[in-house]
C-alpha atoms as a PDB file:
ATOM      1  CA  UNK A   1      -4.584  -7.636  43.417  1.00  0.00           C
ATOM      2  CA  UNK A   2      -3.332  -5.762  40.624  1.00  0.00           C
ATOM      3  CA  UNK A   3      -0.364  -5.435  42.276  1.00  0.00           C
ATOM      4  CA  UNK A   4       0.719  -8.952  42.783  1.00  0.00           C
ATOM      5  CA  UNK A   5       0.024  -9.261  39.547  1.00  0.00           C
ATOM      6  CA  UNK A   6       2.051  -6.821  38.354  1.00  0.00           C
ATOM      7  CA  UNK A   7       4.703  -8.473  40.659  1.00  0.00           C
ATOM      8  CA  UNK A   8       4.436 -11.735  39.285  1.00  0.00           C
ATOM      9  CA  UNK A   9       4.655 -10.075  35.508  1.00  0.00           C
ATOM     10  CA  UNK A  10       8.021  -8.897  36.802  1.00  0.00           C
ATOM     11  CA  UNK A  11       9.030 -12.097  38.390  1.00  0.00           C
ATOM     12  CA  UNK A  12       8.054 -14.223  35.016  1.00  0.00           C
ATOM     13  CA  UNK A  13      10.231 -11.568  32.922  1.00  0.00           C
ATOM     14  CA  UNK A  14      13.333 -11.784  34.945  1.00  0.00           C
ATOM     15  CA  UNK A  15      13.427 -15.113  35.152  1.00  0.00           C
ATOM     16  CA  UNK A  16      12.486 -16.188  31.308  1.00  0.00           C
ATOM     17  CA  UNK A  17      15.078 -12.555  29.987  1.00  0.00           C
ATOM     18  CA  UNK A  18      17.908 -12.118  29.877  1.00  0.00           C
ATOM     19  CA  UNK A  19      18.867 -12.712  32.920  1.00  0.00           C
ATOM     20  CA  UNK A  20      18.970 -16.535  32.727  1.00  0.00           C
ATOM     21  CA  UNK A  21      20.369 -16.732  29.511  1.00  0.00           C
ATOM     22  CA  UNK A  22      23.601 -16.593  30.856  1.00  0.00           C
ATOM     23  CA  UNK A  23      23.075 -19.681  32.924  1.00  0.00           C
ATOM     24  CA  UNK A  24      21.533 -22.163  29.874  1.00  0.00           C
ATOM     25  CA  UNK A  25      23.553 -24.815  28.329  1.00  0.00           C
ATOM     26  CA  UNK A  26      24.896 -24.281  24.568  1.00  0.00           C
ATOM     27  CA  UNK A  27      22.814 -26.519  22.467  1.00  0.00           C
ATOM     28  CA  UNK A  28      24.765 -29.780  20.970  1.00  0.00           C
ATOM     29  CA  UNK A  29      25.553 -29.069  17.267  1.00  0.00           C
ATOM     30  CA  UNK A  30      24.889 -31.881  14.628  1.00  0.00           C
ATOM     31  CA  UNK A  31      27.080 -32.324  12.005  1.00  0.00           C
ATOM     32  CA  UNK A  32      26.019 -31.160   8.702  1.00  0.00           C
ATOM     33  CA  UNK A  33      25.820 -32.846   6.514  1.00  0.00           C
ATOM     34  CA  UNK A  34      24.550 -35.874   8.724  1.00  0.00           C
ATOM     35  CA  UNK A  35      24.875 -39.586   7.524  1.00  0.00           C
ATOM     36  CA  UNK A  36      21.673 -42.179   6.981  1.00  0.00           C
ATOM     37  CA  UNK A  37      21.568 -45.513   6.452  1.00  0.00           C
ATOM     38  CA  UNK A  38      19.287 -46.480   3.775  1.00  0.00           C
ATOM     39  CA  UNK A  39      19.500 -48.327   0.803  1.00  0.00           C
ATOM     40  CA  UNK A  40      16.363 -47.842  -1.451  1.00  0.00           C
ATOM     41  CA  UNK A  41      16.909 -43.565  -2.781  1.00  0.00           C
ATOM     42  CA  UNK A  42      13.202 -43.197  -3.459  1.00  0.00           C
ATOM     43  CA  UNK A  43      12.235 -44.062   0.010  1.00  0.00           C
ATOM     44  CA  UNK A  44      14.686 -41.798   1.284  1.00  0.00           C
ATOM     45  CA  UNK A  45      13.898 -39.521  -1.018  1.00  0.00           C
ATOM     46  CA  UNK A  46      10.346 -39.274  -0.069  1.00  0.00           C
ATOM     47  CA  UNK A  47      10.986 -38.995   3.609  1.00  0.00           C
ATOM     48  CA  UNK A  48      13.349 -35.988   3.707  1.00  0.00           C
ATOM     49  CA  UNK A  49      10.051 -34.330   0.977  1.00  0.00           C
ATOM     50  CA  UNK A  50       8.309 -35.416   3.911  1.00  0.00           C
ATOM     51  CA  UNK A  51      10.351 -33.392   6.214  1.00  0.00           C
ATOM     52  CA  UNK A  52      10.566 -30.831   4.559  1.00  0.00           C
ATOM     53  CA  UNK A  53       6.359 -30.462   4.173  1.00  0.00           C
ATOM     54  CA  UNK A  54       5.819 -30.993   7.976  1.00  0.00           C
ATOM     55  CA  UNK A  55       7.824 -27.666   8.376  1.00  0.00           C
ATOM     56  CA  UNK A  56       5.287 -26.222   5.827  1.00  0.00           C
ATOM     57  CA  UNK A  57       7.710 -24.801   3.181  1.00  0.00           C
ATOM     58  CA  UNK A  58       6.125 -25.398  -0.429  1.00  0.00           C
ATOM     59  CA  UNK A  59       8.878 -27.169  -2.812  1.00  0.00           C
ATOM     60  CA  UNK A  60      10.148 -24.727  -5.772  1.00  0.00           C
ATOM     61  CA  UNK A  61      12.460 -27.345  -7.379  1.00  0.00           C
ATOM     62  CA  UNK A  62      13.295 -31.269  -6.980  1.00  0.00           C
ATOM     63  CA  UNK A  63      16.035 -32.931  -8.962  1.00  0.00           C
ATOM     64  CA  UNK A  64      17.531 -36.552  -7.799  1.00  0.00           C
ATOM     65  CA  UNK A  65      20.341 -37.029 -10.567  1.00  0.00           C
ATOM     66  CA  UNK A  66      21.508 -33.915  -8.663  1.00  0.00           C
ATOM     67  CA  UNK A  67      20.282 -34.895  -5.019  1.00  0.00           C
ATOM     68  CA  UNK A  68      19.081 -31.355  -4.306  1.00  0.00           C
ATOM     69  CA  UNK A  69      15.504 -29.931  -3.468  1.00  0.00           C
ATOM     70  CA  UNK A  70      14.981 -25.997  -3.116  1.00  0.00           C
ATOM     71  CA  UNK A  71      11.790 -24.724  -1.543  1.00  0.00           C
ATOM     72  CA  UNK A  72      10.153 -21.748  -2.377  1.00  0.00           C
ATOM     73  CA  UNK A  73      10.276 -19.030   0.162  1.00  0.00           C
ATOM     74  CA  UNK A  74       8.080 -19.261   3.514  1.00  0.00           C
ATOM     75  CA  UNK A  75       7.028 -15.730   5.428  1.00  0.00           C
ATOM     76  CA  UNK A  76       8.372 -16.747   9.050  1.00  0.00           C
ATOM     77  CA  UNK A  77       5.870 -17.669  11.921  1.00  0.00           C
ATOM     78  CA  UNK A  78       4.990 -15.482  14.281  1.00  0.00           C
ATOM     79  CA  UNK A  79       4.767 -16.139  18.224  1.00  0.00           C
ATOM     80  CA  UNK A  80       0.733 -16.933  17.137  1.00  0.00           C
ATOM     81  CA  UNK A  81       1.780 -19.669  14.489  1.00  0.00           C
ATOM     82  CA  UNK A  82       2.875 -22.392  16.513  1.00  0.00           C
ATOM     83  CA  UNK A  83       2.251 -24.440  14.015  1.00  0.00           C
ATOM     84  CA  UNK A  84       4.189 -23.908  11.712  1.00  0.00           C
ATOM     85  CA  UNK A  85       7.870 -24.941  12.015  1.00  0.00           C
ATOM     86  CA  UNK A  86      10.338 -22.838  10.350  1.00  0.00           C
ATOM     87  CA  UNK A  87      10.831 -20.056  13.126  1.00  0.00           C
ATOM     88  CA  UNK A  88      12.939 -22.132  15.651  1.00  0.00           C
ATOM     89  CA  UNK A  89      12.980 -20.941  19.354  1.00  0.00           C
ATOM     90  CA  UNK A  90      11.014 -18.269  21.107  1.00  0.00           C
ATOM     91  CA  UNK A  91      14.010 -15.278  19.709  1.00  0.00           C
ATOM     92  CA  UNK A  92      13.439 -16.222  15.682  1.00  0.00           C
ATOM     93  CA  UNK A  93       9.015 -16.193  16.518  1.00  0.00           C
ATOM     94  CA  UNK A  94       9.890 -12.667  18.023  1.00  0.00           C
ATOM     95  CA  UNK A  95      11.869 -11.758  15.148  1.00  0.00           C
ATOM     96  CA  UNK A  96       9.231 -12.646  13.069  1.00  0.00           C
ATOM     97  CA  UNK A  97       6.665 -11.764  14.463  1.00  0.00           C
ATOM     98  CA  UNK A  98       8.179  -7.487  14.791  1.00  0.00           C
ATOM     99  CA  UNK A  99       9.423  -8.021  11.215  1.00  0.00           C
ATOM    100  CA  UNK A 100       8.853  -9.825   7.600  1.00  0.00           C
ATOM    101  CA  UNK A 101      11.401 -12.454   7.444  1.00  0.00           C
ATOM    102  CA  UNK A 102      11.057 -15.131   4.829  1.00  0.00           C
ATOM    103  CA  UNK A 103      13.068 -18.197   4.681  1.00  0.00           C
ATOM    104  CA  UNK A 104      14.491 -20.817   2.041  1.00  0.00           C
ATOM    105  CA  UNK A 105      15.935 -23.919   2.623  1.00  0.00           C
ATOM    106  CA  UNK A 106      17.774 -26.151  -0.041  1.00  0.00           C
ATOM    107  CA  UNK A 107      18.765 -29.927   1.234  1.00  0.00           C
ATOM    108  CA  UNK A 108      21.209 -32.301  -0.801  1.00  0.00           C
ATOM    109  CA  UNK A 109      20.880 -35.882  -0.774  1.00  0.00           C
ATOM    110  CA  UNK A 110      24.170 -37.703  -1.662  1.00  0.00           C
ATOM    111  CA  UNK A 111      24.821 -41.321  -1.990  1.00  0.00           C
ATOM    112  CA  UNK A 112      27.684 -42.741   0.128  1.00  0.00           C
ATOM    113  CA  UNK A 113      28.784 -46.385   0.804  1.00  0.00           C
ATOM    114  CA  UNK A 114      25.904 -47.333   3.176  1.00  0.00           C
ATOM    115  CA  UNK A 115      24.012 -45.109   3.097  1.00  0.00           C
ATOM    116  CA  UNK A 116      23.570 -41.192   2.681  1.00  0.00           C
ATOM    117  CA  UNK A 117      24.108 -37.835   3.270  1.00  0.00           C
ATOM    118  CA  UNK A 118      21.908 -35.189   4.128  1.00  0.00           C
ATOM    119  CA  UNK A 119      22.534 -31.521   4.066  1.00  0.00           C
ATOM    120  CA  UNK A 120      20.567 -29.030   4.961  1.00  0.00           C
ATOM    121  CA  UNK A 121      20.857 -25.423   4.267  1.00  0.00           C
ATOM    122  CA  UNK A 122      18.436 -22.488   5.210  1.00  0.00           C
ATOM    123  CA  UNK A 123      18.772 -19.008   4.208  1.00  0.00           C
ATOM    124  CA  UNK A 124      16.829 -16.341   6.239  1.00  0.00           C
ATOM    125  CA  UNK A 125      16.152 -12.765   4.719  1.00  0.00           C
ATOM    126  CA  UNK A 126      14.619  -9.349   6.786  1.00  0.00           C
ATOM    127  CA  UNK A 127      12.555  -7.363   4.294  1.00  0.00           C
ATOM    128  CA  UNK A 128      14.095  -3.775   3.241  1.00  0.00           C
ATOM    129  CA  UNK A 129      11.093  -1.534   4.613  1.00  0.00           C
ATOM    130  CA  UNK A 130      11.484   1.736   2.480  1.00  0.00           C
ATOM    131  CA  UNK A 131      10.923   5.093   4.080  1.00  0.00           C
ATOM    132  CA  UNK A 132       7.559   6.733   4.605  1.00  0.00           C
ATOM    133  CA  UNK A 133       7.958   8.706   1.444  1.00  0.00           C
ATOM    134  CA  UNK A 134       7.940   5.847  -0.990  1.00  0.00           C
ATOM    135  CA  UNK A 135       4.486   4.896   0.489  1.00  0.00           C
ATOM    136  CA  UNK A 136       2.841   8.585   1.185  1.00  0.00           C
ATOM    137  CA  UNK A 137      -0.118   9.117  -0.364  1.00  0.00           C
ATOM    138  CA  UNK A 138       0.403  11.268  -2.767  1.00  0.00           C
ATOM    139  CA  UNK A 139       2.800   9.054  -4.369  1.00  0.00           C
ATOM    140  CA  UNK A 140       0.564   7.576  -7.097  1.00  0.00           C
ATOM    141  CA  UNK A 141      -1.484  10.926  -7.728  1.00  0.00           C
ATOM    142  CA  UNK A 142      -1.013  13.851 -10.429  1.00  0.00           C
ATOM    143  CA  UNK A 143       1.514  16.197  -9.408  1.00  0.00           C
ATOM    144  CA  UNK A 144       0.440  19.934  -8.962  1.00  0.00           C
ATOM    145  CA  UNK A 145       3.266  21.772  -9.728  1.00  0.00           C
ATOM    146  CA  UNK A 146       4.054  20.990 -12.844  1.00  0.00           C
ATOM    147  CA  UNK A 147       3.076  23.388 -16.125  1.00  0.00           C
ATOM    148  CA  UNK A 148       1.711  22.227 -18.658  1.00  0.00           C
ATOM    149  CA  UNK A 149       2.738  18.940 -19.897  1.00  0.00           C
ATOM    150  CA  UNK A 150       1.271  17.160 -22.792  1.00  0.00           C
ATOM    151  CA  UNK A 151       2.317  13.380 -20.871  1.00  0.00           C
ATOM    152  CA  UNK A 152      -1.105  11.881 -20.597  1.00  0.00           C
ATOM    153  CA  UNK A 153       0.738   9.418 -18.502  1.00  0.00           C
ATOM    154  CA  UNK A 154       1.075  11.496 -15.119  1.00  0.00           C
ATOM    155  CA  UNK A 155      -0.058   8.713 -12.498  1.00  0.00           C
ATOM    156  CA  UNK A 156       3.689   6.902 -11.401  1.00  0.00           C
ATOM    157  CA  UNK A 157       4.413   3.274 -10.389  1.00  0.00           C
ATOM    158  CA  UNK A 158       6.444   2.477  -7.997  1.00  0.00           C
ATOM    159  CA  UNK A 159      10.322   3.417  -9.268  1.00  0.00           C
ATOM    160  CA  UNK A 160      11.622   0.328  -6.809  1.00  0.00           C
ATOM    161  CA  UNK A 161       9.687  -3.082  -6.114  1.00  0.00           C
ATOM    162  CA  UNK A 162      10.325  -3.922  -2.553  1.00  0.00           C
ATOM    163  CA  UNK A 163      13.365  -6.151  -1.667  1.00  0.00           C
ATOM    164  CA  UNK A 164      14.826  -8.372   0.930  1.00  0.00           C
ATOM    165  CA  UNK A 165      18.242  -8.455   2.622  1.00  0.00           C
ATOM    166  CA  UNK A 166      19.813 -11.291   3.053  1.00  0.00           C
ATOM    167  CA  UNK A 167      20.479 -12.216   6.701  1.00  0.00           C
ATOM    168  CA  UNK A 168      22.720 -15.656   5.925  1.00  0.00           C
ATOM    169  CA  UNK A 169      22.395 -19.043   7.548  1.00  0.00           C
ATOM    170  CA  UNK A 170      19.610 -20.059  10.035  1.00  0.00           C
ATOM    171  CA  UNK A 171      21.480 -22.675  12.211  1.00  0.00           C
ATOM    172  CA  UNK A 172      18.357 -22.529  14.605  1.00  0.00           C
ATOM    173  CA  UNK A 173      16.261 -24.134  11.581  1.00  0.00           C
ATOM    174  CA  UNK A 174      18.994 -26.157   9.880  1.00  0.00           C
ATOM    175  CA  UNK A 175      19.939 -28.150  13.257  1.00  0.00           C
ATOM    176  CA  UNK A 176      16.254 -28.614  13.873  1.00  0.00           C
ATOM    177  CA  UNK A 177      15.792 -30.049  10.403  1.00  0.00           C
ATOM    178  CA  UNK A 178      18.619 -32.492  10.852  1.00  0.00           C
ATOM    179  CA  UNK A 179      17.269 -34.118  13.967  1.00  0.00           C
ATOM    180  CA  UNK A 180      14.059 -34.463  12.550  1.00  0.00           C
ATOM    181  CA  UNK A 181      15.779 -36.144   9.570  1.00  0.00           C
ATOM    182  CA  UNK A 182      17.567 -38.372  12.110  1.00  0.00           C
ATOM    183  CA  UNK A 183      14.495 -38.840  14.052  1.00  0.00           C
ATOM    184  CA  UNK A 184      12.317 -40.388  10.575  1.00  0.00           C
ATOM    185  CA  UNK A 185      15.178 -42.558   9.436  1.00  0.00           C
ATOM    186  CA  UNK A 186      16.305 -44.033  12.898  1.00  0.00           C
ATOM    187  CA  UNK A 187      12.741 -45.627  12.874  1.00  0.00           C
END
């Protein structure tokens, strides 16, 4: 029993790996920006917000004389998040869920004769995990070989906050966001 199991564990692996990913077809690319029709900007302004919540990023920033709106960054979904929406395809869940990531995304609304455009730009970051030594315990305690020292402030912070590095574009969640913008306004 175990065995077949084991066999079938094996079977599932090969097939869903790397070995078919040679054999999948490339994805088709939307432009970006994309163009809407649409006449009225607060309704279209209010959809792409809309957008923009159902992948669960919180908004840091909205200005329409400038047609852009920034979100605040979002911790990416793991493979046990499924609902949330910013980690796009099973390789970006396992990404996040072996490693912080956080994402941004800023979109631009433009007006154009007929209509507008709709850009959409997200920026994905890993977070810079220091060494062992930065978090040791003994870290944040008095040292013991020092002499005498008449520094009543011995206990020591930190010397670097934690960072991010910045990874670039995510055109897994950029293309998804522009077909669920085409999606909303082609209703």
């Amino acid at each position: 029993m175990t065995r077949n199991l084991l066999n079938l564990i094996m079977l599932c692996a090969l097939c869903t790996g790397c070995a078919s990913s040679g054999f999948q077809a490339a994805p088709e690319m939307a432009s970006n920006p994309i163009q809407i029709s649409g006449t009225n900007q607060d309704v279209v302004w209010e959809r792409v917000v809309d957008i923009i919540h159902n992948y669960k990023f919180p908004i840091a920033r909205e200005n329409k004389l400038d047609g852009r709106i920034e979100t605040e960054y979002k911790v990416g979904a793991s493979l046990l998040e499924p609902w949330h929406g910013d980690s796009v395809g099973f390789d970006n869940r396992m990404e996040s869920s072996l490693q912080s990531i956080r994402r941004r995304v800023f979109v631009s609304v433009t007006p154009v004769e007929g209509g507008y455009l709709l850009g959409v730009e997200a920026f994905k970051e890993i977070e810079d995990v220091h060494t062992a030594t930065s978090s040791a315990p003994g870290g944040a305690t008095f040292q013991q070989e020092l002499s005498l020292r008449r520094d009543l402030n011995l206990v020591q912070e930190r010397s670097t906050p934690p960072g991010w590095i910045p990874l670039g574009r995510d055109p897994a969640l950029e293309q998804d966001m522009l077909e669920s913008l085409q999606v909303a306004f082609s209703q």
